[in-house]
C-alpha atoms as a PDB file:
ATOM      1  CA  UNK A   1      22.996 176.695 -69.456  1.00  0.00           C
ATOM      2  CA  UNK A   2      26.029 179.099 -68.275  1.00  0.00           C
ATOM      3  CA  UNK A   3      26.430 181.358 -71.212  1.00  0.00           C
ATOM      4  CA  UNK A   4      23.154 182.439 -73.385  1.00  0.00           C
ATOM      5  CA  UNK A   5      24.124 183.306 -77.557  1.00  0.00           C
ATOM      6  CA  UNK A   6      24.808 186.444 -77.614  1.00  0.00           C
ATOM      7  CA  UNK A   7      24.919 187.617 -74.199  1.00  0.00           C
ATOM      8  CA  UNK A   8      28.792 187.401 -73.234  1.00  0.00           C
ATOM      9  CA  UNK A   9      31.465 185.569 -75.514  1.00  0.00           C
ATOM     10  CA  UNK A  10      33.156 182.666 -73.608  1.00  0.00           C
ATOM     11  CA  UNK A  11      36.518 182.686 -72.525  1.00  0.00           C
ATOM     12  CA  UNK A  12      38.424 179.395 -74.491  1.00  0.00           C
ATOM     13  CA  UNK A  13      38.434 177.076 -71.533  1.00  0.00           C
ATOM     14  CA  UNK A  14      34.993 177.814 -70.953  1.00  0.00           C
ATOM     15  CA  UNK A  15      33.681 177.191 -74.540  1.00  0.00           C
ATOM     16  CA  UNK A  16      35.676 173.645 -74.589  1.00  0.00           C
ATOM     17  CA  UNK A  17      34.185 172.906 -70.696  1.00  0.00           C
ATOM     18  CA  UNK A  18      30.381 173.440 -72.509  1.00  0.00           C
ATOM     19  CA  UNK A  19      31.255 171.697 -75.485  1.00  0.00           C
ATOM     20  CA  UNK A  20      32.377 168.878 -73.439  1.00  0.00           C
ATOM     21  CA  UNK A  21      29.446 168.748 -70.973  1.00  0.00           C
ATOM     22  CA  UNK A  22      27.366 168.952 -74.595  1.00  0.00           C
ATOM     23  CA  UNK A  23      29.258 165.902 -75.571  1.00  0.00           C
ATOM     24  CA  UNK A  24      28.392 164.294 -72.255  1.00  0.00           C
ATOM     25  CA  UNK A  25      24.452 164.757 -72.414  1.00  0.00           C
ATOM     26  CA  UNK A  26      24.030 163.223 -75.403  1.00  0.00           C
ATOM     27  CA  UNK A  27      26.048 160.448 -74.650  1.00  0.00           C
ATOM     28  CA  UNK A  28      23.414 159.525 -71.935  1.00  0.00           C
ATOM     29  CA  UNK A  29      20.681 160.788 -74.105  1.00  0.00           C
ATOM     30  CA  UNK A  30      21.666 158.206 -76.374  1.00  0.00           C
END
């Protein structure tokens, strides 16, 4: 992915973009 745990905290925008893109893949996983 973009951002690894632990190596460099997010910005806000950023951490909602990922969450959405998240949201996304496991709505076609599913």
């Amino acid at each position: 992915m973009f951002n690894s745990p632990g190596v460099t905290p997010p910005q806000a925008g950023e951490t909602v973009t990922l969450r959405f893109m998240a949201a996304d893949l496991l709505v076609i996983r599913d």
